[in-house]
N, C-alpha and C. Protein backbone atom coordinates (compact mmCIF):
# COMPACT_ATOMS: atom_id res chain seq x y z
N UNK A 1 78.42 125.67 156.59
CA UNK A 1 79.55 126.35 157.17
C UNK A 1 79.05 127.21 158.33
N UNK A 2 79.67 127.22 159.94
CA UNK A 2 79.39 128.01 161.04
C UNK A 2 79.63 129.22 160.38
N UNK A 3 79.15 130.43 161.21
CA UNK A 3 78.88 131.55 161.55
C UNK A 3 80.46 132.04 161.68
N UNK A 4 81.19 131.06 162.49
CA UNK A 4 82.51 131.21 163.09
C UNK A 4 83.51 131.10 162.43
N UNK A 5 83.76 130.82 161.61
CA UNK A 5 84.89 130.61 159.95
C UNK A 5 85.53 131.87 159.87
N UNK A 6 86.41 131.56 159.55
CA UNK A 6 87.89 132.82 159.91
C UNK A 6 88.39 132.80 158.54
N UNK A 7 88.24 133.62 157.29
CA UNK A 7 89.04 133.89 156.12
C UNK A 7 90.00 134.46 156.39
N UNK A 8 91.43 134.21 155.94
CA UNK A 8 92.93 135.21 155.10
C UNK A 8 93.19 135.03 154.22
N UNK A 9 93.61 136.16 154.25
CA UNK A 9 94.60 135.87 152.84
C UNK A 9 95.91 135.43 153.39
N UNK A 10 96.75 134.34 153.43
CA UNK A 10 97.49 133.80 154.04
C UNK A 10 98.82 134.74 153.81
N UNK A 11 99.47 135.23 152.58
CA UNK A 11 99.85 136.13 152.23
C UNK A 11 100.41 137.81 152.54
N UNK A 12 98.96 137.97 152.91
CA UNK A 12 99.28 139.56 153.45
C UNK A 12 98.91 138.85 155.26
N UNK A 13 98.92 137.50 155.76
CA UNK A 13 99.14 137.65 156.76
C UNK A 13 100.70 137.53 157.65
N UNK A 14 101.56 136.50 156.11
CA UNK A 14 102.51 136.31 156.45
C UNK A 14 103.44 137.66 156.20
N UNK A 15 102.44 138.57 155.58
CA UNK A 15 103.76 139.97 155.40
C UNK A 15 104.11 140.37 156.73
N UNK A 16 102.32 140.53 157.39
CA UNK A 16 102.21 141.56 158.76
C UNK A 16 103.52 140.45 159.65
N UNK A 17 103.06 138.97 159.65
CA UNK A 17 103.88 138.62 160.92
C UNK A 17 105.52 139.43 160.47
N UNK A 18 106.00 139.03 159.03
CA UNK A 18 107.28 139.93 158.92
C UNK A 18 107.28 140.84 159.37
N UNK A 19 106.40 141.98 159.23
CA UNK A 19 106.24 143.05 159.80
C UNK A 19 106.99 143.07 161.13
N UNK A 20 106.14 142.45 161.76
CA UNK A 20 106.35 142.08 163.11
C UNK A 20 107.40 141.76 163.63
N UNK A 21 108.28 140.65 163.15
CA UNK A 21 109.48 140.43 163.50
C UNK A 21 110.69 141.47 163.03
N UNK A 22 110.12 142.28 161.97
CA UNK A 22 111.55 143.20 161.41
C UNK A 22 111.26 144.63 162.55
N UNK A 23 109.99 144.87 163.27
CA UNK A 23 109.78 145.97 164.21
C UNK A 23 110.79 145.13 165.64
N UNK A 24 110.37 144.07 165.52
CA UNK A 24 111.15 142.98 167.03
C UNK A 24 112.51 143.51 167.22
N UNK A 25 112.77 143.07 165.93
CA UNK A 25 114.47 143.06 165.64
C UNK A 25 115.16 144.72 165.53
N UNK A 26 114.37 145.85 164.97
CA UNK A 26 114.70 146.86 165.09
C UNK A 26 114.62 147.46 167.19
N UNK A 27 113.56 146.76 167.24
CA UNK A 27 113.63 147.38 168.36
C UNK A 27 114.55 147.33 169.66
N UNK A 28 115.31 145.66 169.35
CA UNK A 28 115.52 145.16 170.41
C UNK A 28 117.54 146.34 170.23
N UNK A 29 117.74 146.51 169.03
CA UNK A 29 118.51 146.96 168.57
C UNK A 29 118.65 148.50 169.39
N UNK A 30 117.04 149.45 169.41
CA UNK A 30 117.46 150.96 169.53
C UNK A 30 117.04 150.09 171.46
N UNK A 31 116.91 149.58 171.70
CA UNK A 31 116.23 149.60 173.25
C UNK A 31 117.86 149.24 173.78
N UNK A 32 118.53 148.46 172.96
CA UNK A 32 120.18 148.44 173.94
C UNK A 32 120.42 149.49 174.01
N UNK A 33 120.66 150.37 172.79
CA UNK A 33 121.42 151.35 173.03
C UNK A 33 121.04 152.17 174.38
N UNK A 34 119.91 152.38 174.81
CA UNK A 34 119.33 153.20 175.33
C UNK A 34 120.16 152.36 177.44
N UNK A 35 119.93 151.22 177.28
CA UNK A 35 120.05 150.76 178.57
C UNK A 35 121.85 150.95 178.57
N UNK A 36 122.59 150.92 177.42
CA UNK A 36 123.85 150.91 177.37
C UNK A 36 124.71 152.15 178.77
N UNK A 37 123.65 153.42 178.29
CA UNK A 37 124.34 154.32 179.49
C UNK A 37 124.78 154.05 180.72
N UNK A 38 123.71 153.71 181.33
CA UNK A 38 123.35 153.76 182.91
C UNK A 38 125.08 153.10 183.45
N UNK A 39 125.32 152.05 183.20
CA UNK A 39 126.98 151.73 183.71
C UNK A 39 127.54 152.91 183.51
N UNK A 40 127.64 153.11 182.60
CA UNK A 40 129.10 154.34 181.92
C UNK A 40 128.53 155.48 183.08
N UNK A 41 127.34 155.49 183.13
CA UNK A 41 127.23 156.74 184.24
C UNK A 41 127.27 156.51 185.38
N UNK A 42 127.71 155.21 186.23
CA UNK A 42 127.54 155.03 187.42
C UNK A 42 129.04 155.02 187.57
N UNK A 43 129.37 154.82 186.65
CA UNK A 43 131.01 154.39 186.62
C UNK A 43 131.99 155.89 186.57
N UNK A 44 131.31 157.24 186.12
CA UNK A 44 131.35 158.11 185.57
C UNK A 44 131.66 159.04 187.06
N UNK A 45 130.82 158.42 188.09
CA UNK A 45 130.37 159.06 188.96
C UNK A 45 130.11 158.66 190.35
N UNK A 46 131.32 157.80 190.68
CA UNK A 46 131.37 156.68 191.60
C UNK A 46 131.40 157.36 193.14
N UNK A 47 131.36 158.21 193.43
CA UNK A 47 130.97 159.03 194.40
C UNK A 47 129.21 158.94 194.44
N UNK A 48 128.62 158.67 193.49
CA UNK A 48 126.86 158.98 193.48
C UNK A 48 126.36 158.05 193.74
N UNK A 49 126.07 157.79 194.81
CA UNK A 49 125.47 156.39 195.43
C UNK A 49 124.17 155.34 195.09
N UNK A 50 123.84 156.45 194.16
CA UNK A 50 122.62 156.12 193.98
C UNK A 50 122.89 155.26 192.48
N UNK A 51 123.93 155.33 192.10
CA UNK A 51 124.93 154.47 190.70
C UNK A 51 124.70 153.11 190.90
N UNK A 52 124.97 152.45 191.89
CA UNK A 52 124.94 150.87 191.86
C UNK A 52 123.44 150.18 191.70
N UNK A 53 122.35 151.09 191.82
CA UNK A 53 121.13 151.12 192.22
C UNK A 53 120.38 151.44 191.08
N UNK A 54 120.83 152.48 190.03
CA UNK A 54 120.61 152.80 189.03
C UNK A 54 120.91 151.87 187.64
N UNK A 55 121.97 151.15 187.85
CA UNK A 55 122.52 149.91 187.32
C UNK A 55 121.51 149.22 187.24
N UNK A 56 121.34 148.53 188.61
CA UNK A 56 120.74 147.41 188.58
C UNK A 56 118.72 147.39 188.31
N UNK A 57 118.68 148.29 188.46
CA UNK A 57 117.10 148.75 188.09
C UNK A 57 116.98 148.98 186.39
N UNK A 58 117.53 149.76 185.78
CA UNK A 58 118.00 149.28 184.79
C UNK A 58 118.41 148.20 183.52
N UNK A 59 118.85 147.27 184.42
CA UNK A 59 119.15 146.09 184.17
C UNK A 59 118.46 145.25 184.01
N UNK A 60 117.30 145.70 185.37
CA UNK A 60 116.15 144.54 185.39
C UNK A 60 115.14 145.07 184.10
N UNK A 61 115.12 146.35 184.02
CA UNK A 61 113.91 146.65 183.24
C UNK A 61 114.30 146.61 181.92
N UNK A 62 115.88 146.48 181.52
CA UNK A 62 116.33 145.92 180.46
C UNK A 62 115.20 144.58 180.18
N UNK A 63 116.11 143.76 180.88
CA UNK A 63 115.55 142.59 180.66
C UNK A 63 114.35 142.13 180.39
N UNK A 64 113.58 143.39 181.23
CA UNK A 64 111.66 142.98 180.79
C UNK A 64 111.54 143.29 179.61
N UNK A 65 112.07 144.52 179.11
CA UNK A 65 111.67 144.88 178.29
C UNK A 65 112.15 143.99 176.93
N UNK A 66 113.52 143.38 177.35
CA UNK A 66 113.22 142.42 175.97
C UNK A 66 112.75 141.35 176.04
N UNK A 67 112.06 140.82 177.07
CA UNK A 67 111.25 140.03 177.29
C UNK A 67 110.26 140.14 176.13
N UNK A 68 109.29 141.53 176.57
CA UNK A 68 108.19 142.05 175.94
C UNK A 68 108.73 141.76 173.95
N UNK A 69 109.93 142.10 173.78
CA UNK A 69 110.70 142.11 172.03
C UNK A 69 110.40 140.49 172.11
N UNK A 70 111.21 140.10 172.73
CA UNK A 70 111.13 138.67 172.55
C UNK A 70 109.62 137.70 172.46
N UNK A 71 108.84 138.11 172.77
CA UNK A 71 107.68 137.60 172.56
C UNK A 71 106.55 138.16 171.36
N UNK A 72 107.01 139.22 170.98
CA UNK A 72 106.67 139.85 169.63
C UNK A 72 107.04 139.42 168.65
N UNK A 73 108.40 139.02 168.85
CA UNK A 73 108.89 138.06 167.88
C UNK A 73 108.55 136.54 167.90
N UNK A 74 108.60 135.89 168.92
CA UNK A 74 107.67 134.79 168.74
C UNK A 74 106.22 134.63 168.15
N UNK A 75 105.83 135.71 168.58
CA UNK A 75 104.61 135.79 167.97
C UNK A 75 104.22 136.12 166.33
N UNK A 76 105.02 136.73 166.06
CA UNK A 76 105.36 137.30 164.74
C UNK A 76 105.68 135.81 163.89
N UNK A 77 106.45 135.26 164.12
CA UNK A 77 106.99 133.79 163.78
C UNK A 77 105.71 132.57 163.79
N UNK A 78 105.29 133.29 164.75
CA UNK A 78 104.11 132.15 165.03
C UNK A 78 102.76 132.41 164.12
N UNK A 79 102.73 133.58 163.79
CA UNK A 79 101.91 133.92 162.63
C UNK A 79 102.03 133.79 161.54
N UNK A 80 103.17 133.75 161.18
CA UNK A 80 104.12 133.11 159.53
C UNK A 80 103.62 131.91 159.69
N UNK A 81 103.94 131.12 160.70
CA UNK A 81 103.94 129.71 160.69
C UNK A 81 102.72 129.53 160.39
N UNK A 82 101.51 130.15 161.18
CA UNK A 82 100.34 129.44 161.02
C UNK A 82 99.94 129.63 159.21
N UNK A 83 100.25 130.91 159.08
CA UNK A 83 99.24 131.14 157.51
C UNK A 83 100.17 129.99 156.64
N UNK A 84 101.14 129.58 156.66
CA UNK A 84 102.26 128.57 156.16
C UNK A 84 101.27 127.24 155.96
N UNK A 85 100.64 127.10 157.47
CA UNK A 85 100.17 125.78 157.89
C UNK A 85 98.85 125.97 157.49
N UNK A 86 98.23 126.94 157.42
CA UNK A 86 96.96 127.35 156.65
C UNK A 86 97.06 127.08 154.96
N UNK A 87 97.90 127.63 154.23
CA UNK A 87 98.13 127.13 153.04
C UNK A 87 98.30 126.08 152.65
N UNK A 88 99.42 125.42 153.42
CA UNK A 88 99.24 123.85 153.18
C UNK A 88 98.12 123.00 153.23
N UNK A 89 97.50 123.25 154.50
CA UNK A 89 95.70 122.60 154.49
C UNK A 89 95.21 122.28 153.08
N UNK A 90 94.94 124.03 153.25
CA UNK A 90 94.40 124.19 151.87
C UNK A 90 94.63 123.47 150.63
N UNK A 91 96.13 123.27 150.59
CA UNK A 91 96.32 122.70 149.33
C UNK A 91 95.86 121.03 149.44
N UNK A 92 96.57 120.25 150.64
CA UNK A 92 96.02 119.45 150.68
C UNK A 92 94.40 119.31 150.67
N UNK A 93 93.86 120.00 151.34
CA UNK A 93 92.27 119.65 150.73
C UNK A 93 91.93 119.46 149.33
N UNK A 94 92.46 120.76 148.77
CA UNK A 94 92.36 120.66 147.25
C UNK A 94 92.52 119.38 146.68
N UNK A 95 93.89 118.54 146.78
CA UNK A 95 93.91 117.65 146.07
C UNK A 95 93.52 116.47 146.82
N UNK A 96 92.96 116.12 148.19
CA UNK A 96 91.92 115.12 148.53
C UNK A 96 90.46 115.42 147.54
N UNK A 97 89.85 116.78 147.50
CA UNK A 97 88.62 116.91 147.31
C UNK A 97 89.08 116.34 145.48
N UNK A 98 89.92 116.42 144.73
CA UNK A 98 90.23 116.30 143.70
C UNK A 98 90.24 114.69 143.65
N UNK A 99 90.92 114.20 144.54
CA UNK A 99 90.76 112.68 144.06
C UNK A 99 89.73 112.19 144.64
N UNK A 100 88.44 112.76 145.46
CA UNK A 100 87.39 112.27 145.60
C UNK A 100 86.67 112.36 144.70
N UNK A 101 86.55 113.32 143.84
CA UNK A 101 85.70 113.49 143.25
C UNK A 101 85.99 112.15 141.78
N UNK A 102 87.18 112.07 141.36
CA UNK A 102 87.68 111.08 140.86
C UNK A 102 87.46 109.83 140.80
N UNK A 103 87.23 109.59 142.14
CA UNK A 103 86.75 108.22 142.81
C UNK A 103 85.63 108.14 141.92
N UNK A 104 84.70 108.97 143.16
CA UNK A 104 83.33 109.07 142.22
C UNK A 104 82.97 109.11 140.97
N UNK A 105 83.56 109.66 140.40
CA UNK A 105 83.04 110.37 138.73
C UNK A 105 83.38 108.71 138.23
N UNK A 106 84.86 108.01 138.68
CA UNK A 106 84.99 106.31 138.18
C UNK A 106 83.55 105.51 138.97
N UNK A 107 82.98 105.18 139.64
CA UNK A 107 81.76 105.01 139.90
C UNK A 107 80.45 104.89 139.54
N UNK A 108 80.63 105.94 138.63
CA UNK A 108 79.40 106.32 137.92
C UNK A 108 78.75 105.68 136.85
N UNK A 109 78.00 105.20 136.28
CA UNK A 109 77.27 103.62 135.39
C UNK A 109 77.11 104.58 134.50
N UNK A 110 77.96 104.09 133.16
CA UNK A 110 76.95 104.87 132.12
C UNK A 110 75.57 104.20 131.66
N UNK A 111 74.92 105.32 131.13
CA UNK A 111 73.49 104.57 130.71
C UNK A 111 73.64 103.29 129.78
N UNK A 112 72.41 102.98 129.93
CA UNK A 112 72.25 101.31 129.44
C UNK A 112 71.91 101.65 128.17
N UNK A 113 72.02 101.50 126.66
CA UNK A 113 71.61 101.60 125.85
C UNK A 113 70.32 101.47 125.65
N UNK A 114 69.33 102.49 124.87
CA UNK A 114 68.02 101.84 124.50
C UNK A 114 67.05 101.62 126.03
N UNK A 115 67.42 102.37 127.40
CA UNK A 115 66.75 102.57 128.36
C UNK A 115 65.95 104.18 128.12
């Protein structure tokens, strides 16, 4: 076995990705609220020129920013998935290495009497 071999516990890795996606999902939740103002205040104050400008800056950095959620959550998902796809391996190995050994052990000559 390399040097390079990566153990989990597949388990407490699929908690963290939950983790991960229930922080995604909380967040993407308090980060609207927060961009929600900026209209109501441009709208509030349509004399302030600097309102249509404030909107749209806003808007954009809305959007990055759930960009940034949105890929936490992919990622989060994508970590479930793997330890998922890690377990399965596993199991399948198990029961290849199980019917190899099977093979073999049928293979095997018993002794010859009186040798």
């Amino acid at each position: 076995m390399s040097d390079d071999a990566i153990y989990i516990a597949p388990e407490q890795v699929k908690s963290s990705g939950g983790l991960l996606d229930s922080m995604a999902t909380a967040a993407r939740t308090e980060t609207d609220k927060w961009f929600d103002t900026q209209a109501m205040a441009a709208s509030d104050n349509e004399g302030f020129s600097a309102g249509p400008k404030l909107v749209a800056y806003a808007t954009n950095l809305h959007k990055l920013v759930n960009g940034f959620i949105d890929d936490l959550a992919t990622n989060a998902r994508g970590i479930i998935d793997a330890a998922n796809a890690l377990q399965t391996v596993d199991h399948d190995n198990v029961i290849g290495f199980d019917r190899d050994l099977t093979v073999l052990n049928g293979l095997r000559q018993e002794p010859n009497p009186g040798r």
